[in-house]
C-alpha atoms as a PDB file:
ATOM      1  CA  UNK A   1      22.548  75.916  80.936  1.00  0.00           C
ATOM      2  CA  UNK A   2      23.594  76.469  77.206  1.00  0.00           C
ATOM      3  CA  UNK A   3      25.042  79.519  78.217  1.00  0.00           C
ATOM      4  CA  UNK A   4      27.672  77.589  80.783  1.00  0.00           C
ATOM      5  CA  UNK A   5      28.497  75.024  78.292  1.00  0.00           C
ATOM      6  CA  UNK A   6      29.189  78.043  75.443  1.00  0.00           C
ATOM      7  CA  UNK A   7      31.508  79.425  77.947  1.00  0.00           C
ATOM      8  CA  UNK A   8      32.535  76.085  78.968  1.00  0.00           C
ATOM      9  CA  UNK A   9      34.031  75.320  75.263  1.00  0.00           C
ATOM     10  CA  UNK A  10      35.228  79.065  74.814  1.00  0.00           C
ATOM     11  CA  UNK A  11      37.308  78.586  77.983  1.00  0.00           C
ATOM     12  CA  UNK A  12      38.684  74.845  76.710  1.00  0.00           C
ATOM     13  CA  UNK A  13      39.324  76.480  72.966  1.00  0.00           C
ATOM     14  CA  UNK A  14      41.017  79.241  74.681  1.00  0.00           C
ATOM     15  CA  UNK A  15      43.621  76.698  76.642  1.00  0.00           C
ATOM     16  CA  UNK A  16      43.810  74.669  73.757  1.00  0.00           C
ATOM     17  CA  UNK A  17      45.052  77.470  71.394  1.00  0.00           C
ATOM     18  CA  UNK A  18      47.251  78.759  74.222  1.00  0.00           C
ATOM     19  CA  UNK A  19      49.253  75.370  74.276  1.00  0.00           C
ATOM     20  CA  UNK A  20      49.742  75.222  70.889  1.00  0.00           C
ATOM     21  CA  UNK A  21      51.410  77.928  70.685  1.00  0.00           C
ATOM     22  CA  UNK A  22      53.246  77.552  73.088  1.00  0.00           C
ATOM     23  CA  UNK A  23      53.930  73.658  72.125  1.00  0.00           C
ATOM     24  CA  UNK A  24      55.398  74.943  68.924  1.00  0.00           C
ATOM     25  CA  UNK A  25      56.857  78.368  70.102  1.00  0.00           C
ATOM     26  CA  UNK A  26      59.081  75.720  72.448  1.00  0.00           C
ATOM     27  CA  UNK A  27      59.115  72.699  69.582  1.00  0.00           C
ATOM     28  CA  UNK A  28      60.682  75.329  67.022  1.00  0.00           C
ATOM     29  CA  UNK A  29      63.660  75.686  69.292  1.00  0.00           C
ATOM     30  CA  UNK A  30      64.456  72.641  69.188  1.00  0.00           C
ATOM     31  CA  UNK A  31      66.627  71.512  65.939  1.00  0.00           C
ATOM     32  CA  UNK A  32      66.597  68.022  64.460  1.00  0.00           C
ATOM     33  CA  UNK A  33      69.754  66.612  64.073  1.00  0.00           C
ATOM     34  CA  UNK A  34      69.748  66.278  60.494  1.00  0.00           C
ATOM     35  CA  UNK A  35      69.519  69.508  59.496  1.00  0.00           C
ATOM     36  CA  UNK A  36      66.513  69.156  57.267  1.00  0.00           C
ATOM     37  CA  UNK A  37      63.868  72.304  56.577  1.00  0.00           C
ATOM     38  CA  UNK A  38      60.021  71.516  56.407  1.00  0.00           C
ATOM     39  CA  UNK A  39      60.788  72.033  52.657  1.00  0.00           C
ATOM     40  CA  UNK A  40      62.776  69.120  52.615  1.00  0.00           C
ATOM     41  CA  UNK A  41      61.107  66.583  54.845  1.00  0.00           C
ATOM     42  CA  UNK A  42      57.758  67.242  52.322  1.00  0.00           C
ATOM     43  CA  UNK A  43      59.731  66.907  49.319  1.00  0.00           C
ATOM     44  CA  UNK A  44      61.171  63.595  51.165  1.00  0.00           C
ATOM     45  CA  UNK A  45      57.993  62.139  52.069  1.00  0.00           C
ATOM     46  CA  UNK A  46      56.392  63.087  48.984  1.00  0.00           C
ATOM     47  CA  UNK A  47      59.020  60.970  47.137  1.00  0.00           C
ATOM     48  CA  UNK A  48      59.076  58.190  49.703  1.00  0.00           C
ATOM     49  CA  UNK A  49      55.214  57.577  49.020  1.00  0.00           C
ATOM     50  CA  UNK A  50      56.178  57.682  45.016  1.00  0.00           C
ATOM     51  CA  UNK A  51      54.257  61.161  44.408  1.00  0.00           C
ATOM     52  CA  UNK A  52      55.969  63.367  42.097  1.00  0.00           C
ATOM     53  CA  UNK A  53      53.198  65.502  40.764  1.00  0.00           C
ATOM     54  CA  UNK A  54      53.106  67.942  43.860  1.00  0.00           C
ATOM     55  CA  UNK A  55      54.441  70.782  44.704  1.00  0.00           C
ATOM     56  CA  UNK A  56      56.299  72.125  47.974  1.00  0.00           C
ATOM     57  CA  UNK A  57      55.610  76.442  48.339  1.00  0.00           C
ATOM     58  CA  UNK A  58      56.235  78.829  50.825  1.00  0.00           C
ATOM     59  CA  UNK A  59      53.358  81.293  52.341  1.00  0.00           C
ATOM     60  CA  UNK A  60      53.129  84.208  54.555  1.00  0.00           C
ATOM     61  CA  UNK A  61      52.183  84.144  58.229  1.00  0.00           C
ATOM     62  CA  UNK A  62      52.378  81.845  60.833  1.00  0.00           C
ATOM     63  CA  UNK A  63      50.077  78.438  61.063  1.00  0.00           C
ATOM     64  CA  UNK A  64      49.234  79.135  57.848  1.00  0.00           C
ATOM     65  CA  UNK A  65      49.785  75.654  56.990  1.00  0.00           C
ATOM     66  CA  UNK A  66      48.130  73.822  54.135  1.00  0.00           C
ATOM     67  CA  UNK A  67      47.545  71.254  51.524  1.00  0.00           C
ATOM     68  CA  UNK A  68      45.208  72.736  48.590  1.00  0.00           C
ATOM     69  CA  UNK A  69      44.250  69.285  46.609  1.00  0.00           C
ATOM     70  CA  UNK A  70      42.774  71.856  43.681  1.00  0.00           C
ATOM     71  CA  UNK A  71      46.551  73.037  42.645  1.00  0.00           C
ATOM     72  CA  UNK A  72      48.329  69.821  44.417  1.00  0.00           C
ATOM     73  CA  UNK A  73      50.700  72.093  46.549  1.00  0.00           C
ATOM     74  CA  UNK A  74      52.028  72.051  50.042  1.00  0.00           C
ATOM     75  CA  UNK A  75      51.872  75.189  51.110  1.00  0.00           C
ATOM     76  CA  UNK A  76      53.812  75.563  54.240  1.00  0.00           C
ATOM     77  CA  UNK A  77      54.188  78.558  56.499  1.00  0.00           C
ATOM     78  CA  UNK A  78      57.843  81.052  55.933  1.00  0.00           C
ATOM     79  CA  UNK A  79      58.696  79.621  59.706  1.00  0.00           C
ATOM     80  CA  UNK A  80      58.062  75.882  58.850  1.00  0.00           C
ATOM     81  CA  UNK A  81      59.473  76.184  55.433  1.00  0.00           C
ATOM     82  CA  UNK A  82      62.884  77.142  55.743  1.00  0.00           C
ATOM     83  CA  UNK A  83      63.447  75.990  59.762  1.00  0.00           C
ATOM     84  CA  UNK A  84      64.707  72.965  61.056  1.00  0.00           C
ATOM     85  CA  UNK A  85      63.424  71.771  63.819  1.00  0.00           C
ATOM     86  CA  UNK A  86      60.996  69.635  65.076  1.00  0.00           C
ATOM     87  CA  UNK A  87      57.620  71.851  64.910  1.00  0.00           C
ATOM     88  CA  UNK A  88      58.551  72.639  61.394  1.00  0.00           C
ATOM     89  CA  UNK A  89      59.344  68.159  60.801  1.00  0.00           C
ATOM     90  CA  UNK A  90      55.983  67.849  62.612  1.00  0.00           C
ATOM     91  CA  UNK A  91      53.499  70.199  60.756  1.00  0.00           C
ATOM     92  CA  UNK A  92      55.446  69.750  57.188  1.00  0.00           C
ATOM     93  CA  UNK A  93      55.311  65.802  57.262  1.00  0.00           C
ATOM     94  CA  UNK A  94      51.554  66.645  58.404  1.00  0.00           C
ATOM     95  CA  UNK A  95      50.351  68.710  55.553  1.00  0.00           C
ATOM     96  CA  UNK A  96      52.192  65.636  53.067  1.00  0.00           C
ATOM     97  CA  UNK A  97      50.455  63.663  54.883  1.00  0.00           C
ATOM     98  CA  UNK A  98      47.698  65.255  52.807  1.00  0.00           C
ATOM     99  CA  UNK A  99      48.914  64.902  49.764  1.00  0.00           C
ATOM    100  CA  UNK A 100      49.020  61.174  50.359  1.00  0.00           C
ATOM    101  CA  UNK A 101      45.685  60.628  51.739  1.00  0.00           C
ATOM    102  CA  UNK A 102      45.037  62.727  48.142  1.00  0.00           C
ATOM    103  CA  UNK A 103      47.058  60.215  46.298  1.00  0.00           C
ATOM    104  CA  UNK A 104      45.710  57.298  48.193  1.00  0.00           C
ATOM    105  CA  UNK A 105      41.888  58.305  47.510  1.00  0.00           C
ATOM    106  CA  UNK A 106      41.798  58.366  51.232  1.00  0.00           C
ATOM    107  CA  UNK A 107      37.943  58.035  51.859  1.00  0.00           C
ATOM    108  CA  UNK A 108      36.785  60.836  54.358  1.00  0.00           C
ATOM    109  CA  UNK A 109      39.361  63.621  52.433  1.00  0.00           C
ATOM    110  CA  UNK A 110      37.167  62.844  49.424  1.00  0.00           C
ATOM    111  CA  UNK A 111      34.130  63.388  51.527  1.00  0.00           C
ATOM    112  CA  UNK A 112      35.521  66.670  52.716  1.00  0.00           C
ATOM    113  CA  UNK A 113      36.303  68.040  49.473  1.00  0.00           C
ATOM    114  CA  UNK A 114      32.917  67.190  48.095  1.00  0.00           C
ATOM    115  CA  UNK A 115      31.445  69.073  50.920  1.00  0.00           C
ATOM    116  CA  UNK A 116      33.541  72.264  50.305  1.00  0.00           C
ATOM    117  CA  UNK A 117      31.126  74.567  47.796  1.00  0.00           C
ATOM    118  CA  UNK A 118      28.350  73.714  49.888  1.00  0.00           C
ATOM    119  CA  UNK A 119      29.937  75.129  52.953  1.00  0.00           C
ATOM    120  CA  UNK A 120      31.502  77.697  51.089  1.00  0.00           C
ATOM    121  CA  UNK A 121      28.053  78.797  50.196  1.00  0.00           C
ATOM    122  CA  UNK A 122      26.590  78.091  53.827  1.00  0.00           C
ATOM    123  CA  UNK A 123      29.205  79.937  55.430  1.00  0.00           C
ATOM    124  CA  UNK A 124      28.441  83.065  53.229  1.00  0.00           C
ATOM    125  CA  UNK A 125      25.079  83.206  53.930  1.00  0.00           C
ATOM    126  CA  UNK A 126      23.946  81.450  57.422  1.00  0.00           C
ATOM    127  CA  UNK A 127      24.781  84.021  59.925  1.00  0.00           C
ATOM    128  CA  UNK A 128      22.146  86.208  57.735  1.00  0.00           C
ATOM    129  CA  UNK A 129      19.765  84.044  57.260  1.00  0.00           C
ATOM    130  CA  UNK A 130      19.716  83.175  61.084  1.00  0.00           C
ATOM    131  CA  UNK A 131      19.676  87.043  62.233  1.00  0.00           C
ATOM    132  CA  UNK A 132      16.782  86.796  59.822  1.00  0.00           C
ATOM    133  CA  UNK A 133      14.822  83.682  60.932  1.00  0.00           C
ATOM    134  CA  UNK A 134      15.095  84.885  64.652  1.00  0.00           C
ATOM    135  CA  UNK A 135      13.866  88.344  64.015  1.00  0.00           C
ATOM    136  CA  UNK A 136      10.821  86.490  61.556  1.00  0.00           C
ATOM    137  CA  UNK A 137      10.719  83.382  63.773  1.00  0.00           C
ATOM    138  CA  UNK A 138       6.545  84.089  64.104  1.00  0.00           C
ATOM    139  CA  UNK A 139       5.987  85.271  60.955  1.00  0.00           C
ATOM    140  CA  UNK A 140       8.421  82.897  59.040  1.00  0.00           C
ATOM    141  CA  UNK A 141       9.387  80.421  61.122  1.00  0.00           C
ATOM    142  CA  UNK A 142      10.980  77.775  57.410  1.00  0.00           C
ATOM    143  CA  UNK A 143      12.942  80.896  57.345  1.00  0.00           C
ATOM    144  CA  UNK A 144      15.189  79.665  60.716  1.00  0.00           C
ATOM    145  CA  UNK A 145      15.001  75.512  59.946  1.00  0.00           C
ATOM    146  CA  UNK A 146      16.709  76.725  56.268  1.00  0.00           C
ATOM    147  CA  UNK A 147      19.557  78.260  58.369  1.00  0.00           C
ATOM    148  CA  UNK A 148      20.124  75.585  60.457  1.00  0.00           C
ATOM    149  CA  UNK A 149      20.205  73.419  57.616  1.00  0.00           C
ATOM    150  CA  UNK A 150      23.250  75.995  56.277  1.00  0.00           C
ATOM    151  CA  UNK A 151      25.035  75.366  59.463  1.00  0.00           C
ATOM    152  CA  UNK A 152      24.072  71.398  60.154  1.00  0.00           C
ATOM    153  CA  UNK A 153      26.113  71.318  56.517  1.00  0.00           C
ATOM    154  CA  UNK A 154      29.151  73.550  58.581  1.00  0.00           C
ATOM    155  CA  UNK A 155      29.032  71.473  61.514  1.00  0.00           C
ATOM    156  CA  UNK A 156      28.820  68.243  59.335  1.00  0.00           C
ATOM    157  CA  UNK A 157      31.904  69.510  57.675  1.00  0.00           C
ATOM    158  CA  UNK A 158      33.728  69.938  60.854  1.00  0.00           C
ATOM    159  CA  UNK A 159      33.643  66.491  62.091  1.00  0.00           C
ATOM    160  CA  UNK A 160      34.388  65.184  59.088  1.00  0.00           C
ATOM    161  CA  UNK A 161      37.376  66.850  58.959  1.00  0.00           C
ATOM    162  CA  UNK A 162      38.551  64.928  62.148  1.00  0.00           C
ATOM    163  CA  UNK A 163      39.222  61.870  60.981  1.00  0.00           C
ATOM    164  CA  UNK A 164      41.110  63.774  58.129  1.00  0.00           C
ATOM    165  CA  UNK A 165      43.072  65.511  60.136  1.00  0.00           C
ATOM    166  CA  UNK A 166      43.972  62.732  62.919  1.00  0.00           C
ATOM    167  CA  UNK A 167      44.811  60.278  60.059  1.00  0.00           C
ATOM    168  CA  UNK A 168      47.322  62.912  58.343  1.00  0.00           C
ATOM    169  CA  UNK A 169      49.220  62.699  61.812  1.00  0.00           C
ATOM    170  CA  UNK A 170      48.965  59.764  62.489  1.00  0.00           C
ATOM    171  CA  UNK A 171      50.782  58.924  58.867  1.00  0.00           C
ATOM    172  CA  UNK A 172      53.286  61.841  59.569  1.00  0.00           C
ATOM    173  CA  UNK A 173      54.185  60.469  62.784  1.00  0.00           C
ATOM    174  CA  UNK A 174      54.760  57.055  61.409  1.00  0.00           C
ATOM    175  CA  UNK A 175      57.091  58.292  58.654  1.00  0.00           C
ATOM    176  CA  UNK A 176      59.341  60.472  60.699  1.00  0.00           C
ATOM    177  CA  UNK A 177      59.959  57.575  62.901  1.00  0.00           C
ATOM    178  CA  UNK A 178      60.427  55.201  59.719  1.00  0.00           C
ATOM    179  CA  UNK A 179      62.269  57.506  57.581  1.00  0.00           C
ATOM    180  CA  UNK A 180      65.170  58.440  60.782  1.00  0.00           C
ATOM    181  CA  UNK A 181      63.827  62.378  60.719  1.00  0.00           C
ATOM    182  CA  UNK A 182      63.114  62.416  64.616  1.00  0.00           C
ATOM    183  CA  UNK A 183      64.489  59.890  66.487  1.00  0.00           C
ATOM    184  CA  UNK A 184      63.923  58.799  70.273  1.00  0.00           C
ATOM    185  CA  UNK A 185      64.771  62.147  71.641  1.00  0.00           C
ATOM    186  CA  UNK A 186      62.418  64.101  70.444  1.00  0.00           C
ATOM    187  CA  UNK A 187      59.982  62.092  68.247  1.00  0.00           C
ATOM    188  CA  UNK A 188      57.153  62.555  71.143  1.00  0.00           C
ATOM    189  CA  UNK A 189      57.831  65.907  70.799  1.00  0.00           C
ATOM    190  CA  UNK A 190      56.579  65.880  67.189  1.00  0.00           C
ATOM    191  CA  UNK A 191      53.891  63.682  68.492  1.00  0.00           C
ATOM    192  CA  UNK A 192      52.550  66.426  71.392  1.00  0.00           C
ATOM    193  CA  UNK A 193      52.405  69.391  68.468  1.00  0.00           C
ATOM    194  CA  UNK A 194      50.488  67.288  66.199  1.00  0.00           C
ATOM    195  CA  UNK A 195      48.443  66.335  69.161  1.00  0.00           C
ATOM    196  CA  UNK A 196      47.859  69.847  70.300  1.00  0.00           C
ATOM    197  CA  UNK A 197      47.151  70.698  66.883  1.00  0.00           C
ATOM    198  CA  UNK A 198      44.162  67.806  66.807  1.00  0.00           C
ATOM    199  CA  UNK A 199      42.604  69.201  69.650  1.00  0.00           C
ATOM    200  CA  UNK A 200      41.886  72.347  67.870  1.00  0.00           C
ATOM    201  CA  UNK A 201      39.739  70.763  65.497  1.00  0.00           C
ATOM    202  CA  UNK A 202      37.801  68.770  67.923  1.00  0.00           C
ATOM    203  CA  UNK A 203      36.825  71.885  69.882  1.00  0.00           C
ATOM    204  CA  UNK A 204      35.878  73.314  66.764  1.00  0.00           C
ATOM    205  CA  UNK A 205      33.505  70.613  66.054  1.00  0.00           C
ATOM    206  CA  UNK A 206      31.927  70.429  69.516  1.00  0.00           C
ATOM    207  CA  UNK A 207      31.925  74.278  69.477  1.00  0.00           C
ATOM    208  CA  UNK A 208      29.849  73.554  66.138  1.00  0.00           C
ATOM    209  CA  UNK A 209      27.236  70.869  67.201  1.00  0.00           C
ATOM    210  CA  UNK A 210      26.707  73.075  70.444  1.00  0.00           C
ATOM    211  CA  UNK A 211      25.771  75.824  68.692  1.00  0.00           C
ATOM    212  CA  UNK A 212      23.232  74.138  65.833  1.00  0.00           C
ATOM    213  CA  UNK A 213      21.552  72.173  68.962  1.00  0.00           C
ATOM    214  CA  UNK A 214      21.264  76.380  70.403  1.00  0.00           C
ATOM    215  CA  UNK A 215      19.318  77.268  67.126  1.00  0.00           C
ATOM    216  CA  UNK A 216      17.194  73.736  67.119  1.00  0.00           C
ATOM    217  CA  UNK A 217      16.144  74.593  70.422  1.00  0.00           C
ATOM    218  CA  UNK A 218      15.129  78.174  69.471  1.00  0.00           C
ATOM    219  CA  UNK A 219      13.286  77.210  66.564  1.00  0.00           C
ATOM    220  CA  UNK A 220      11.613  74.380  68.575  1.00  0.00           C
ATOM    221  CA  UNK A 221      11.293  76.686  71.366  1.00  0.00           C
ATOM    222  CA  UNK A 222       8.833  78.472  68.862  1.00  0.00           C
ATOM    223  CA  UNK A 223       6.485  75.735  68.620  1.00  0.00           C
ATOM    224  CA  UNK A 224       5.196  75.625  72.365  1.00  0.00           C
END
């Protein structure tokens, strides 16, 4: 049974990632009317919301797209950067929308960024420490319970992110339309690659809690 519903959210991830690509591979075709890059809708938002004191940059790769609260940069993707179109108005006005939950103090962003060394330290170490706990479950069976504390703190991080990352859309969305950046024509365009691009996370985080309830029920599993 835990096996179906592993391949269960492999297969949904799979579609999910499929159609966003191919979301924005057909979004990015299509060019907004005001000729405006992804570096210039940020740098537009950014000013709209009265925040001066962050910086728009470009990156390598594709989807690369991020805001990095440490430095206070946007750091958006070569594609998104310089195009002008409405995947590149969608995920640039997302990532400010970011910077303003940042600015704003926004609640669950401050949450997320608290969390960050501890997962950086769980997710260095908890795919060990499990291997280990498995292979020592009768001899050492704390040794499994401390790795599944590593990756509740993973898994805790992912659903945390969710409201972080629906809320930064969900103020994108609202300032394209405000602002006159997408307009009737294509603003639920914008709206189906952010919404494409929220999916992701959620099957990451149900991808997560599946696979910490796995480990539970090996290490309780054990104790029959």
């Amino acid at each position: 049974m835990v096996w179906i519903l592993f391949i269960g959210i492999a297969l949904v991830s799979w579609i999910v990632s499929a159609q966003l690509k191919s979301r924005f591979n057909k979004y990015s075709k299509i060019p907004l009317m005001n000729g405006m890059t992804g570096k210039d809708i940020a740098e537009k938002m950014l000013h709209d919301n009265g925040i001066y004191d962050v910086q728009v940059v470009s990156v390598r790769g594709s989807l690369t797209d991020h805001y990095n609260p440490s430095n206070k940069t946007i750091n958006l993707s070569e594609p998104v950067f310089k195009s002008s179109s409405v995947a590149a108005a969608a995920v640039a006005a997302h990532e400010t929308g970011h910077a303003v939950q940042h600015a704003r103090a926004y609640v669950p962003l401050k949450m997320r960024s608290a969390l960050v060394p501890a997962v950086s330290f769980s997710s260095k170490w908890v795919t060990w420490i499990l291997l280990a706990g498995i292979l020592l479950i009768n001899t050492f069976p704390m040794l499994i319970w401390f790795g599944i504390g590593l990756f509740a703190m993973t898994t805790l991080f992912s659903f945390v992110t969710l409201p972080v990352e629906i809320n930064a859309s969900s103020r994108a969305l609202a300032w394209l339309s405000t602002a006159g950046v997408t307009n009737v024509s294509n603003h639920g365009q914008a709206k189906d690659a952010l919404k494409w691009a929220a999916y992701t996370y959620v099957v990451a985080a149900l991808g997560s809690l599946a696979t910490l309830i796995y480990y539970i029920m090996i290490a309780m599993g054990n104790r029959r």
